[in-house]
N, C-alpha and C. Protein backbone atom coordinates (compact mmCIF):
# COMPACT_ATOMS: atom_id res chain seq x y z
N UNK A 1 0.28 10.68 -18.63
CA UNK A 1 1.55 10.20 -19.15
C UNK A 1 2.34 11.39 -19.72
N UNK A 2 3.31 11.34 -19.59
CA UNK A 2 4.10 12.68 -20.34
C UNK A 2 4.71 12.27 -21.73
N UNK A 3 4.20 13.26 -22.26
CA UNK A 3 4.47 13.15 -24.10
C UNK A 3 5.40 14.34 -24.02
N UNK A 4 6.95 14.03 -24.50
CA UNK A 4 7.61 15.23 -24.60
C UNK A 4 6.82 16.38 -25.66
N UNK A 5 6.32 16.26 -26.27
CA UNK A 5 5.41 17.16 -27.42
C UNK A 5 4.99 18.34 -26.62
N UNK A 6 4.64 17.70 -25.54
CA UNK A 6 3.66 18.65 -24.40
C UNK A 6 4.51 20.42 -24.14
N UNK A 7 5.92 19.51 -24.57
CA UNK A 7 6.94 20.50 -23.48
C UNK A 7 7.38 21.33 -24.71
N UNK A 8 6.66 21.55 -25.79
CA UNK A 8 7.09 21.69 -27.09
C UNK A 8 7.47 23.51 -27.44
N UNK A 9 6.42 24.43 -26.50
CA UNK A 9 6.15 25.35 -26.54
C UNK A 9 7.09 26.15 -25.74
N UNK A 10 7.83 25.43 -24.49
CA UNK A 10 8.49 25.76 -23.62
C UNK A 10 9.81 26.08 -24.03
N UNK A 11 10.65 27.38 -23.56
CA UNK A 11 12.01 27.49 -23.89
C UNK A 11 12.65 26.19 -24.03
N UNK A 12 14.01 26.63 -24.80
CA UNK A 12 14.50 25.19 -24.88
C UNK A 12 15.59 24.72 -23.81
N UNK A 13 15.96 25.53 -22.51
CA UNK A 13 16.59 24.83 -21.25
C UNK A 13 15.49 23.96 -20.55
N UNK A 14 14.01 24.78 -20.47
CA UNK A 14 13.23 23.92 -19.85
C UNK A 14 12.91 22.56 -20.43
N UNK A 15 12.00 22.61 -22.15
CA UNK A 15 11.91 21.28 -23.03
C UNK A 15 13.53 20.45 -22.27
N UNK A 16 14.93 20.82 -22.10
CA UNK A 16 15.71 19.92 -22.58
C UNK A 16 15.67 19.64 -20.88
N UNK A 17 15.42 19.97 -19.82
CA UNK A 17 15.63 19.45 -18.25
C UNK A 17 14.70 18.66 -18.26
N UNK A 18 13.42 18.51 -18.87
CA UNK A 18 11.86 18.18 -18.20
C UNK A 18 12.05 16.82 -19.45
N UNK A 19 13.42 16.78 -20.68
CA UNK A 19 13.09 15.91 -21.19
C UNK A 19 14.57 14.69 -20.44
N UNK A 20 15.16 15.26 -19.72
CA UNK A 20 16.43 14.98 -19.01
C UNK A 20 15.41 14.10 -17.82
N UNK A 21 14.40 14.59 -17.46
CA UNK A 21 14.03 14.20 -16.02
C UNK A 21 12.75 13.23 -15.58
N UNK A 22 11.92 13.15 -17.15
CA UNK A 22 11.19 12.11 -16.70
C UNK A 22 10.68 11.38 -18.91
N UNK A 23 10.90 10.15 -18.09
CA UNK A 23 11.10 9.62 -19.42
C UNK A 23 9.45 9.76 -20.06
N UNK A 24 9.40 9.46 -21.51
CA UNK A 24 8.33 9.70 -22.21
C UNK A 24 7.19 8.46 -21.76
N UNK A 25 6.10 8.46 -21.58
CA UNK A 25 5.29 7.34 -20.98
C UNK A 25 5.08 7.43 -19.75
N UNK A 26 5.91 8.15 -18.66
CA UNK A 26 5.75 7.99 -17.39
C UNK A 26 4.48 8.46 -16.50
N UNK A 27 3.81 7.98 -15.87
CA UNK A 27 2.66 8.29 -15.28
C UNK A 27 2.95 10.21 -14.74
N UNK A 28 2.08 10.38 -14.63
CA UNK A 28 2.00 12.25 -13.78
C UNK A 28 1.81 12.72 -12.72
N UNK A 29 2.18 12.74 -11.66
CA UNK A 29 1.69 13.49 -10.27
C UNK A 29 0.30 14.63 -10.48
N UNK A 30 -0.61 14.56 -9.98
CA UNK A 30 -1.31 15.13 -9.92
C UNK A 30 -1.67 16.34 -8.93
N UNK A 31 -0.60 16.00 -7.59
CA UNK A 31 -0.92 17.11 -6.65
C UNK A 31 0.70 16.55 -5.93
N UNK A 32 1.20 17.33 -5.25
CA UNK A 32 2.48 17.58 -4.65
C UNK A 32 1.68 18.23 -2.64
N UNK A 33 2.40 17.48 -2.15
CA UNK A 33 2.84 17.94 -0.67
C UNK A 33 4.50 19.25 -0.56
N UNK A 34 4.26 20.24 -0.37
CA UNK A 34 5.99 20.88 0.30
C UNK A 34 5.86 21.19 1.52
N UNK A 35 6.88 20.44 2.08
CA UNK A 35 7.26 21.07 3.62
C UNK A 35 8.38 21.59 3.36
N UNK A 36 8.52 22.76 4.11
CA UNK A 36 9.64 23.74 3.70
C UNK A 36 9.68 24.64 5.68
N UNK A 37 10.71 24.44 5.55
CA UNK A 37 11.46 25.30 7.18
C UNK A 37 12.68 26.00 6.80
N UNK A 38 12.72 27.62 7.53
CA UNK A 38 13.98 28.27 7.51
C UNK A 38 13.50 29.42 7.78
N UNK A 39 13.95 30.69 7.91
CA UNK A 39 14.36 31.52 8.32
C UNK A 39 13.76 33.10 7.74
N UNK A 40 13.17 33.88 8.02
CA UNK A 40 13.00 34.79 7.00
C UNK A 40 13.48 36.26 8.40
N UNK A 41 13.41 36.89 7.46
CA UNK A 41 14.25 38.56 8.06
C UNK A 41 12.46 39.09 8.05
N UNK A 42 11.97 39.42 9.32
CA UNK A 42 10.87 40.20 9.27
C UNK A 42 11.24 41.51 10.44
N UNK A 43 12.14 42.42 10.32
CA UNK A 43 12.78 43.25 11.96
C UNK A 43 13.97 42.45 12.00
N UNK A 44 13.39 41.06 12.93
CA UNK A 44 14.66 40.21 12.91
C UNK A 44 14.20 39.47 12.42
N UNK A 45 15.18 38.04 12.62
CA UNK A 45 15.52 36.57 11.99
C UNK A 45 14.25 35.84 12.68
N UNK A 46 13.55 35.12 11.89
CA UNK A 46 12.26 35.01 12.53
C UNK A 46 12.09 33.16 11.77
N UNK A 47 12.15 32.21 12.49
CA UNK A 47 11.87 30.65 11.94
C UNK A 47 10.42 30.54 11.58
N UNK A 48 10.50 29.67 10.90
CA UNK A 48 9.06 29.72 10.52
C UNK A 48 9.09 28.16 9.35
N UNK A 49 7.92 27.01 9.53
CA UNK A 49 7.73 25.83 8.92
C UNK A 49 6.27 26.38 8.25
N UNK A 50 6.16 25.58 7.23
CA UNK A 50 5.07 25.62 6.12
C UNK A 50 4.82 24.30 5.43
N UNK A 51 3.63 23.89 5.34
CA UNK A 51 3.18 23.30 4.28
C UNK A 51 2.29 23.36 3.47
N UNK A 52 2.32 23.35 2.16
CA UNK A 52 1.72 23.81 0.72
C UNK A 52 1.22 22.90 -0.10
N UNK A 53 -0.09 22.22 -0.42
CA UNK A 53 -0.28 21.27 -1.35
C UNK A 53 -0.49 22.01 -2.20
N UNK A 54 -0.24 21.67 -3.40
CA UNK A 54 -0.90 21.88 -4.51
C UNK A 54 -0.74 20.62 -5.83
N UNK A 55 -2.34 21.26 -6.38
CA UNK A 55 -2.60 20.07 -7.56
C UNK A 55 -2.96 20.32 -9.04
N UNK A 56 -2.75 19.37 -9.56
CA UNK A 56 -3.37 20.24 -11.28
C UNK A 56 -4.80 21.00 -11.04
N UNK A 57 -5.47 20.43 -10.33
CA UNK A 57 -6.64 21.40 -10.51
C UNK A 57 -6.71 22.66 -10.07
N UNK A 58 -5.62 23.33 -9.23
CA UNK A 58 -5.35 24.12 -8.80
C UNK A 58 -4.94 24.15 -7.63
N UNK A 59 -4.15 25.23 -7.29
CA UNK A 59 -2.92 25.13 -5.72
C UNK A 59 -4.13 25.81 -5.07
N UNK A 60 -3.66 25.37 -3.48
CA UNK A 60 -4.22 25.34 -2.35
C UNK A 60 -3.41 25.24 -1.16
N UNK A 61 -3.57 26.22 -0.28
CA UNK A 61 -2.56 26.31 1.13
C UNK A 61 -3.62 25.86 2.01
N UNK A 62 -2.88 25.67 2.76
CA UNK A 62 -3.76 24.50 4.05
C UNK A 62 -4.08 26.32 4.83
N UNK A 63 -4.51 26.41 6.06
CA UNK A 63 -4.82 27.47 7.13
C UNK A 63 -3.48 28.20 7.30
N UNK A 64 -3.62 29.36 7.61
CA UNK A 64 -2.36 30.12 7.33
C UNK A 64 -2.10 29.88 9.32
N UNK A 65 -0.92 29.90 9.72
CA UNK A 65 -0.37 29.48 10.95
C UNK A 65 -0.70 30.97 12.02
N UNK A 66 -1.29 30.55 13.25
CA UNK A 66 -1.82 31.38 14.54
C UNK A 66 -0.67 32.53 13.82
N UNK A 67 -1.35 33.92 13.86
CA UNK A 67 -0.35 35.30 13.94
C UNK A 67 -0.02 35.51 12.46
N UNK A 68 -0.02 34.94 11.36
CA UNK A 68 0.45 34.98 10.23
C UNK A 68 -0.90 35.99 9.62
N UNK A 69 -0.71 37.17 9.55
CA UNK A 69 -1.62 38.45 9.00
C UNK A 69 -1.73 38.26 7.57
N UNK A 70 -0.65 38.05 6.59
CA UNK A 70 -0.70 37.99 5.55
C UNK A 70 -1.14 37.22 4.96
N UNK A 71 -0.93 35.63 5.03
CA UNK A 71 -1.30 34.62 4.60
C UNK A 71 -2.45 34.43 4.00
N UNK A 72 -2.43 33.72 2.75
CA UNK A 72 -3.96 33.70 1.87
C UNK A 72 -3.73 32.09 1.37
């Protein structure tokens, strides 16, 4: 549940958005899905889709995509 208290420590633009955006009592997400597509400059303009779970217990990327060297 979110207790604004929580957000107590946090600058005060963040405390005042996070108290703007989910009311006091409200249940918590525990892990998030992002799909995210667009464009990055690698030489050239190069497309590229991703998806990223992550959870309170800690973030986690799914397999990094065929050719992607960097990816962890």
């Amino acid at each position: 549940m979110f207790d604004p208290a929580r957000a107590a420590g946090l600058p005060e633009p963040a405390r005042r958005w996070l108290s703007h955006a989910i009311a006091a009592g409200v249940p918590l997400l525990t892990s998030v899905e992002l799909i995210m597509h667009g464009q990055i400059r690698l030489g050239g303009w190069r497309s590229f889709t991703a998806t990223q779970h992550l959870s309170a217990a800690g973030g986690s990327c799914g397999p990094p995509p065929p050719g992607c060297s960097g990816c962890r």
